[in-house]
C-alpha atoms as a PDB file:
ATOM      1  CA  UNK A   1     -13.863  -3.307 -10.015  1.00  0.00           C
ATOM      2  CA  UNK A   2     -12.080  -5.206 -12.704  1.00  0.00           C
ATOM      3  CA  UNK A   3     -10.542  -1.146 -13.777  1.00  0.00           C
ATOM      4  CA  UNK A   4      -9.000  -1.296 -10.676  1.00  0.00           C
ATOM      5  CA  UNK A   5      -7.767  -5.049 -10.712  1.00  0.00           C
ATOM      6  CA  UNK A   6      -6.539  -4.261 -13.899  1.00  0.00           C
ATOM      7  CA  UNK A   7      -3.921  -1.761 -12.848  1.00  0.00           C
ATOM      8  CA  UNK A   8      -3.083  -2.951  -9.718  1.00  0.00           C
ATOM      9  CA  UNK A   9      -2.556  -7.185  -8.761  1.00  0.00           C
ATOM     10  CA  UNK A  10      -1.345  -6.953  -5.168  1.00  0.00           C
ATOM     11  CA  UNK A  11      -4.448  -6.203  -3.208  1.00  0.00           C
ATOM     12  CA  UNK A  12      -4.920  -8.818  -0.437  1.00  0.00           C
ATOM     13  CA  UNK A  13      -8.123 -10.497  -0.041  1.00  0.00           C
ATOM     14  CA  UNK A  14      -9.282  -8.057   2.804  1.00  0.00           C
ATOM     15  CA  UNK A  15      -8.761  -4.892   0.448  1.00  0.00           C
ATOM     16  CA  UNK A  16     -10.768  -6.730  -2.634  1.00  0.00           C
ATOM     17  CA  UNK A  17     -13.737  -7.193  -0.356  1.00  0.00           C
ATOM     18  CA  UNK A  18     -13.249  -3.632   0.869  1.00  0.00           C
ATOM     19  CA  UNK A  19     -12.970  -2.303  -2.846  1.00  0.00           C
ATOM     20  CA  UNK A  20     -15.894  -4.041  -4.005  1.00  0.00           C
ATOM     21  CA  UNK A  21     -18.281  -3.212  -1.106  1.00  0.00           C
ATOM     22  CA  UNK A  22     -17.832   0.158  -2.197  1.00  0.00           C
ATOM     23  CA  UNK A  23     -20.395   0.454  -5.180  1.00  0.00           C
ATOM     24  CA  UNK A  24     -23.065  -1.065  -3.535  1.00  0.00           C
ATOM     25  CA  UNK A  25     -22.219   1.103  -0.220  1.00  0.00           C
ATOM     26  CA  UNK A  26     -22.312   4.043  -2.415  1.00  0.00           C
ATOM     27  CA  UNK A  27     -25.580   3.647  -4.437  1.00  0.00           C
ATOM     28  CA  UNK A  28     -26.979   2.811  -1.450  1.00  0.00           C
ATOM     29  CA  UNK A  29     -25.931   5.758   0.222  1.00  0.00           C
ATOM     30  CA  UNK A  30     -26.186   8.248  -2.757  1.00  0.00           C
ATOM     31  CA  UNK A  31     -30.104   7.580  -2.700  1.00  0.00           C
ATOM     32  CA  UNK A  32     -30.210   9.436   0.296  1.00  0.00           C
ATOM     33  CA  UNK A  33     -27.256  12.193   0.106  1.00  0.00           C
ATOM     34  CA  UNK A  34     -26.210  12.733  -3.117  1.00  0.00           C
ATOM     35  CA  UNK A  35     -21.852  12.579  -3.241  1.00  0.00           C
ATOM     36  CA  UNK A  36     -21.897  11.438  -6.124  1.00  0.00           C
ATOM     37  CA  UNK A  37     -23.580  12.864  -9.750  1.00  0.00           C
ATOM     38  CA  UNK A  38     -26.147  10.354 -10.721  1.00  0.00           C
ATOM     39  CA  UNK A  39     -24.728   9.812 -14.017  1.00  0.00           C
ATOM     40  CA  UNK A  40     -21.458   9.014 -12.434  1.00  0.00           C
ATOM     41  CA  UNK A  41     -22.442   6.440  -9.609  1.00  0.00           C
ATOM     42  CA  UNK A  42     -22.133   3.652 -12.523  1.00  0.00           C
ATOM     43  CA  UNK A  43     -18.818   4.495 -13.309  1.00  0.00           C
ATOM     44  CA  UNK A  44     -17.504   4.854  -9.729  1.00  0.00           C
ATOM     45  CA  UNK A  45     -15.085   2.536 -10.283  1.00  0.00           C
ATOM     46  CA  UNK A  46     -13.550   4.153 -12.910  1.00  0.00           C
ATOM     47  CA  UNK A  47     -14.092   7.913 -12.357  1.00  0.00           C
ATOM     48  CA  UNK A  48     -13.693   8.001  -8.316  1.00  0.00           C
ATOM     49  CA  UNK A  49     -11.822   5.043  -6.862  1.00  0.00           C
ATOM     50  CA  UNK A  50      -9.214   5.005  -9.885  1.00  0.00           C
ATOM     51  CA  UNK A  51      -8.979   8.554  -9.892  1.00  0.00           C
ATOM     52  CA  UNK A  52      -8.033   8.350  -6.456  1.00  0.00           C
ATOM     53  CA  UNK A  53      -5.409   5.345  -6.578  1.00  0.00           C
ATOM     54  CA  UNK A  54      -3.445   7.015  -9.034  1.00  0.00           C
ATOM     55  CA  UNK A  55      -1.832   8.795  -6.369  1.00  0.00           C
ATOM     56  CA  UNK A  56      -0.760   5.204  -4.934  1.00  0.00           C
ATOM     57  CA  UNK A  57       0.385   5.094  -8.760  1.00  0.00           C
ATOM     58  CA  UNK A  58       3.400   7.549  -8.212  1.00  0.00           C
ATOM     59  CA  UNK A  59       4.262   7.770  -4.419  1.00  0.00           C
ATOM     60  CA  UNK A  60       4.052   5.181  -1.166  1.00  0.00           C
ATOM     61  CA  UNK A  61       2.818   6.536   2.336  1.00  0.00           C
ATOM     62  CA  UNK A  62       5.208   4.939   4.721  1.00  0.00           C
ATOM     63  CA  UNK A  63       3.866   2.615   7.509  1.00  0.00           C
ATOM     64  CA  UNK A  64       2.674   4.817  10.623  1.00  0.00           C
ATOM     65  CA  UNK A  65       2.304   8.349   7.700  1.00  0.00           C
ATOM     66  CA  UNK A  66      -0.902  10.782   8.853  1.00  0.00           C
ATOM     67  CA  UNK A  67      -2.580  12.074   5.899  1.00  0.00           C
ATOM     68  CA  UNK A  68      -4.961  14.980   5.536  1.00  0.00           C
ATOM     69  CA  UNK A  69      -7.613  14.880   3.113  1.00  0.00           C
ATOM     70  CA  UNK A  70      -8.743  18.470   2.316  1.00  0.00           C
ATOM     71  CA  UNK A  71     -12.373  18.591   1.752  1.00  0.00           C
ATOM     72  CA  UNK A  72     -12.688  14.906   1.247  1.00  0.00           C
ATOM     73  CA  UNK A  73     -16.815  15.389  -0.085  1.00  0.00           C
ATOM     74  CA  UNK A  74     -17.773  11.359  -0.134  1.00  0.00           C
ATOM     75  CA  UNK A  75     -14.378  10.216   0.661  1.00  0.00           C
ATOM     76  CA  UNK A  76     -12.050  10.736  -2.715  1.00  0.00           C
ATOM     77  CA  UNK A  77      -9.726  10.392  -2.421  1.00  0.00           C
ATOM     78  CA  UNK A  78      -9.482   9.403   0.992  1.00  0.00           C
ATOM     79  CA  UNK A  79     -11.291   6.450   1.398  1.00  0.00           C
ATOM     80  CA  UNK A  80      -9.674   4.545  -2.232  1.00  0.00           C
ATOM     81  CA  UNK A  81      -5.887   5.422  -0.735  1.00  0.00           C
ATOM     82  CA  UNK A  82      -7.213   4.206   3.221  1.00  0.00           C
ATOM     83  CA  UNK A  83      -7.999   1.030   1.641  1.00  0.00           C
ATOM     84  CA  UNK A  84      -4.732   1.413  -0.401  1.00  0.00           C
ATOM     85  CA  UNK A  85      -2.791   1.436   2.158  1.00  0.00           C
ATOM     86  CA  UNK A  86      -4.358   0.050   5.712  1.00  0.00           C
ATOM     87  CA  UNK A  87      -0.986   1.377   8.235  1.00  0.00           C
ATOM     88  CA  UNK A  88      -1.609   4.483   6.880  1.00  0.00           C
ATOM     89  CA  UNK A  89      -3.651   7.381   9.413  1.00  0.00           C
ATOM     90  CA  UNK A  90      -6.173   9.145   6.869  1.00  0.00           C
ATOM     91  CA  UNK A  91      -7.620  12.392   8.355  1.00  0.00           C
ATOM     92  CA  UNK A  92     -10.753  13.538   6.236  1.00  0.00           C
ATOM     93  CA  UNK A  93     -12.499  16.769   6.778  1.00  0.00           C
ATOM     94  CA  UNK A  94     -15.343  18.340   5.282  1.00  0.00           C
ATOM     95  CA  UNK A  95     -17.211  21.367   6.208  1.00  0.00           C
ATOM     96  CA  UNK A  96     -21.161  19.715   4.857  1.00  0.00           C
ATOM     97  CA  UNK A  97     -21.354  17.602   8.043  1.00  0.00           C
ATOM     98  CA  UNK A  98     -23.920  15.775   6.212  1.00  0.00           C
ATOM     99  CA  UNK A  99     -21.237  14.546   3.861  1.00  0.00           C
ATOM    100  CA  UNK A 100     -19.401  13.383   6.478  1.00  0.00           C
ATOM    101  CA  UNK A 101     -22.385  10.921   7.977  1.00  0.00           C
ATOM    102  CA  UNK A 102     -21.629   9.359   4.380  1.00  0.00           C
ATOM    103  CA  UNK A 103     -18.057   8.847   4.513  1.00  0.00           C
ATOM    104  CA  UNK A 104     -18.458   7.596   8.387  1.00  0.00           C
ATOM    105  CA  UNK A 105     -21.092   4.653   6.981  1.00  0.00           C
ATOM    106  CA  UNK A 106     -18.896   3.644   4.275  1.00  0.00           C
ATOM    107  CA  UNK A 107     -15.791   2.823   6.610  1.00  0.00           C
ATOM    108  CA  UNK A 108     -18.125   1.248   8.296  1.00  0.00           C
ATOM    109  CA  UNK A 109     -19.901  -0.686   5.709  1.00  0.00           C
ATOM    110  CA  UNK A 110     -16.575  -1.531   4.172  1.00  0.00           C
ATOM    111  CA  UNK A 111     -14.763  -2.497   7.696  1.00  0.00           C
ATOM    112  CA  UNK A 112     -12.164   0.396   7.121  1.00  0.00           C
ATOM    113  CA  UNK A 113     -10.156   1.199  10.478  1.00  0.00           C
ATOM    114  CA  UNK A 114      -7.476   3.715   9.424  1.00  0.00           C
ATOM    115  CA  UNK A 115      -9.680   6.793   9.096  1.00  0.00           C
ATOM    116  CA  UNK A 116     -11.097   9.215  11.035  1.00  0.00           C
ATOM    117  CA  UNK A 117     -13.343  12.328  10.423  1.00  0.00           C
ATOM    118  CA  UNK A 118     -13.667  15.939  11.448  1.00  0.00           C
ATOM    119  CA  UNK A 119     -16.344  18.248  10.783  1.00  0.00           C
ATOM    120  CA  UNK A 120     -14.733  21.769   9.961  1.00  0.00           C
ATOM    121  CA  UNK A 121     -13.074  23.866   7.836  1.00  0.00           C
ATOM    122  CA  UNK A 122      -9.698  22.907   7.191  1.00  0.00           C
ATOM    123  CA  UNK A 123      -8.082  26.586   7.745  1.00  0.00           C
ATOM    124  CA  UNK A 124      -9.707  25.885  11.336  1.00  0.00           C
ATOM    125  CA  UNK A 125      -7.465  22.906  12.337  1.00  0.00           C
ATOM    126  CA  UNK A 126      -4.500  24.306  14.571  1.00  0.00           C
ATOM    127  CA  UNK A 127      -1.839  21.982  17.036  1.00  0.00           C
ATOM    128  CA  UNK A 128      -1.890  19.188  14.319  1.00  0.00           C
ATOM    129  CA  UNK A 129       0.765  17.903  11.741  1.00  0.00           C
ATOM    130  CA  UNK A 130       0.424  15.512   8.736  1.00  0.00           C
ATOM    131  CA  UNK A 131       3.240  13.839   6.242  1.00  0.00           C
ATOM    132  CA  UNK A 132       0.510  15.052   3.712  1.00  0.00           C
ATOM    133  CA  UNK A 133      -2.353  16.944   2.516  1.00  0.00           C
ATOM    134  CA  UNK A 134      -4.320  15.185  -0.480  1.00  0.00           C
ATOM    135  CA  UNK A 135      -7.224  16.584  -2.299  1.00  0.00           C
ATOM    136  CA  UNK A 136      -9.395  16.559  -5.087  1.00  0.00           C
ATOM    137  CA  UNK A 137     -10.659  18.914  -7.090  1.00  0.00           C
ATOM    138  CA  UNK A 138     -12.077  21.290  -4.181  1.00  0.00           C
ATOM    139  CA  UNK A 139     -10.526  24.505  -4.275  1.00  0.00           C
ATOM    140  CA  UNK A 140      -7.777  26.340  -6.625  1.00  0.00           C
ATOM    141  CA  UNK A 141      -4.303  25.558  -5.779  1.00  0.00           C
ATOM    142  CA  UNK A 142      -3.547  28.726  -4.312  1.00  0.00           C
ATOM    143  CA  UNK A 143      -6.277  28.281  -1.416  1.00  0.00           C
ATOM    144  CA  UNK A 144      -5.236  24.261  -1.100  1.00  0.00           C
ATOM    145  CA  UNK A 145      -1.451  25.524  -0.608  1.00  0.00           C
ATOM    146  CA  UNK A 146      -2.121  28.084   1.876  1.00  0.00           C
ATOM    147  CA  UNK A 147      -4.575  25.927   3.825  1.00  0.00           C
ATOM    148  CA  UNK A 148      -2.230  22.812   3.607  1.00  0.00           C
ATOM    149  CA  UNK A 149       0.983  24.232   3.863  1.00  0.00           C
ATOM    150  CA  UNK A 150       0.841  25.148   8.092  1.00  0.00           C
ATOM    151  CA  UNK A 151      -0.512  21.966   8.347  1.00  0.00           C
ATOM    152  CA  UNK A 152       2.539  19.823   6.978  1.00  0.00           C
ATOM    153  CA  UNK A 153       5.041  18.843   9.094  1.00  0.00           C
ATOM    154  CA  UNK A 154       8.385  20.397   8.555  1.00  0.00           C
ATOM    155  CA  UNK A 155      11.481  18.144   6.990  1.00  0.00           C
ATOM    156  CA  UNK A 156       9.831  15.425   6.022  1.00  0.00           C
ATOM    157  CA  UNK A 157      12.255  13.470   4.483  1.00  0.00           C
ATOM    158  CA  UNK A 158      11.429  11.431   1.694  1.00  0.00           C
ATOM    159  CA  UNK A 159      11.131   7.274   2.854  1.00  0.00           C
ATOM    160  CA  UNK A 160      12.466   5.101   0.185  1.00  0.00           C
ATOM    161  CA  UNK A 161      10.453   5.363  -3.147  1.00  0.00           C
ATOM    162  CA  UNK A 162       7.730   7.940  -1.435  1.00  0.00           C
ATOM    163  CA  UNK A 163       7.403  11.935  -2.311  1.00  0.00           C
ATOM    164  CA  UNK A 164       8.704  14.023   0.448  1.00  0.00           C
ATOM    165  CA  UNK A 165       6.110  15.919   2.400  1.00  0.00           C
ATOM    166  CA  UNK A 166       4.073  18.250   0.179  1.00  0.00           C
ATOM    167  CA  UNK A 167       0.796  18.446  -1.107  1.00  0.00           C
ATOM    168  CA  UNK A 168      -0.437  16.288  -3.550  1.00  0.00           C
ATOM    169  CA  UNK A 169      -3.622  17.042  -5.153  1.00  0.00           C
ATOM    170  CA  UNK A 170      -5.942  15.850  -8.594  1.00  0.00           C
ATOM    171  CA  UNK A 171      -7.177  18.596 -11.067  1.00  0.00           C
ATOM    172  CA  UNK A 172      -8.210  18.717 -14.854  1.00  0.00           C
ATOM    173  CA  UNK A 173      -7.684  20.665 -17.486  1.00  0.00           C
ATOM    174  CA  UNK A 174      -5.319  24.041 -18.414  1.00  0.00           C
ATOM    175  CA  UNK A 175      -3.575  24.680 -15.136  1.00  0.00           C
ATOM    176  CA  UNK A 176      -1.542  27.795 -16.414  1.00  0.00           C
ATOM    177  CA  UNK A 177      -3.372  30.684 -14.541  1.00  0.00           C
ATOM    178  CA  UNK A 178      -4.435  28.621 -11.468  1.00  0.00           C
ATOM    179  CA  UNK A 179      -0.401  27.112 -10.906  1.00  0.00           C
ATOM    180  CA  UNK A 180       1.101  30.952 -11.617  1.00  0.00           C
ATOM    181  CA  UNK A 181      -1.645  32.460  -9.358  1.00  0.00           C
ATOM    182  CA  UNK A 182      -0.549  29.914  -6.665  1.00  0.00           C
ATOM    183  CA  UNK A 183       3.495  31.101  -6.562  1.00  0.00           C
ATOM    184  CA  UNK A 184       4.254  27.495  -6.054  1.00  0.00           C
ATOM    185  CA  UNK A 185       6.399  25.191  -8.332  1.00  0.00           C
ATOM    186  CA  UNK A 186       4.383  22.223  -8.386  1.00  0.00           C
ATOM    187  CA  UNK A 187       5.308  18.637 -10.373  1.00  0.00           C
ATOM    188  CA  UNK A 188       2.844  17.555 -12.542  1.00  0.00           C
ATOM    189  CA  UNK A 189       2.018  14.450 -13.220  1.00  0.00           C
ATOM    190  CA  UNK A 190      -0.677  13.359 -16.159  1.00  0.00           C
ATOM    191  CA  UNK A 191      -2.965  10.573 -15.415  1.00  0.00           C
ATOM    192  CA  UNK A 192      -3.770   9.122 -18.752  1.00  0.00           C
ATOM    193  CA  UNK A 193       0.361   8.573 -18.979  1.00  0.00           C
ATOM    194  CA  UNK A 194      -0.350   5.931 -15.901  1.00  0.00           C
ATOM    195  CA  UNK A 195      -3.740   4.549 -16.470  1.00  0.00           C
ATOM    196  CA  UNK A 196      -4.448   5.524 -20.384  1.00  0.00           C
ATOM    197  CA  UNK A 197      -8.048   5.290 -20.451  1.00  0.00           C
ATOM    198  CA  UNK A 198     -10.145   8.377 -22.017  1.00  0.00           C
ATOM    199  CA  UNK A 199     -11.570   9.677 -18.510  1.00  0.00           C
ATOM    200  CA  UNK A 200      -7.741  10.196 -17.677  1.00  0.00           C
ATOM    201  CA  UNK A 201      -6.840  12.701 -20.850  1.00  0.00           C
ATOM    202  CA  UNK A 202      -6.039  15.972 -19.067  1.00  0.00           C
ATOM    203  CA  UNK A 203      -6.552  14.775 -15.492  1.00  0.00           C
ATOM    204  CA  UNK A 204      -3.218  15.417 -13.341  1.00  0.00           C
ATOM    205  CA  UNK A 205      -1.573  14.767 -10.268  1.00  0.00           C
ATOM    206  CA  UNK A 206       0.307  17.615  -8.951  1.00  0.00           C
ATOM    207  CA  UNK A 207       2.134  18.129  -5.881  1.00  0.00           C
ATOM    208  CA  UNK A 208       3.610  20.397  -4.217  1.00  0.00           C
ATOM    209  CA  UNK A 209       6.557  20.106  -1.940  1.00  0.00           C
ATOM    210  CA  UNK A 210       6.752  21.190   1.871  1.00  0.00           C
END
């Protein structure tokens, strides 16, 4: 918790206690459907909820903004960037429905309002928009493009200091092959520049534009 204090100062009172319910929520949770490695719960502060905020880290979501979360797993980083950033709609989908059950208790456990959860797979989704598709680490960026893409909502104008609509997504390591395989033209953005802590070295952001 203090990782995540130390990077960011604003949080009211309401999103501290949501922030720090989280690891005991989680543990808790984790002994009975595994989300998260064991090796990794200890360090959820550091390797999942920071992960996740460094999106907040380069873009806002304006007031009233629906946002997909492709394959959300345990909830990164859907959950981190719900607390983030309460008049925000966060849509999280998963197709392991047992998954899901987790995510559901957290927001629960943690008293968050602003999300809501759909058992499926995400190519499955028709008649709905979003401002944007996140994701982590769940699928190439060639499958997360075509997947996200028909679900973004056309000319979405970019709202004062936030990214246009697009696709914003966190990966590791040499992206090369997967970007050129994906035709896109993605900005990337490299983690360890925002929050330099070893973890971060080769860990990106990178989006993709509607």
């Amino acid at each position: 918790m203090d990782k995540i204090l130390q990077y960011f100062t604003d949080f009211t009172e309401q999103q501290q206690q949501q922030l720090a319910a989280l690891a005991t929520l989680y543990k808790e949770w984790n002994e009975k459907i595994n989300v998260i490695s064991r090796k990794d719960i200890d360090s959820i502060y550091l390797h999942h909820v920071l992960h996740s905020l460094s999106i907040a880290a380069i873009t806002g979501f304006a007031p009233g903004s629906e946002i997909i979360d492709i394959g959300c797993g345990g909830g990164f980083p859907g959950i981190p960037l719900a607390i983030f950033f309460p008049d925000v709609k966060f849509h999280l989908v998963d197709s392991i429905a047992k998954k899901l059950s987790v995510v559901s208790a957290i927001c629960e456990g943690a008293k968050i309002h602003n999300v809501t959860i759909q058992h499926t797979r995400v190519e499955q989704i028709k008649n709905r928009k979003f401002d944007y598709a996140i994701s982590r680490a769940v699928a190439p960026l060639k499958d997360l493009w075509q997947w996200g893409k028909p679900l973004l909502k056309k000319g979405g104008d970019k709202v004062g200091d936030n990214l246009p609509s697009g696709l914003i997504c966190l990966k590791g390591g040499d992206l090369h092959q997967e970007i050129s395989e994906s035709l896109t033209r993605p900005t990337l953005y490299s983690i360890y520049d925002i929050f330099p802590e070893p973890f971060f070295q080769e860990k990106y952001i990178v989006y993709v534009k509607r």
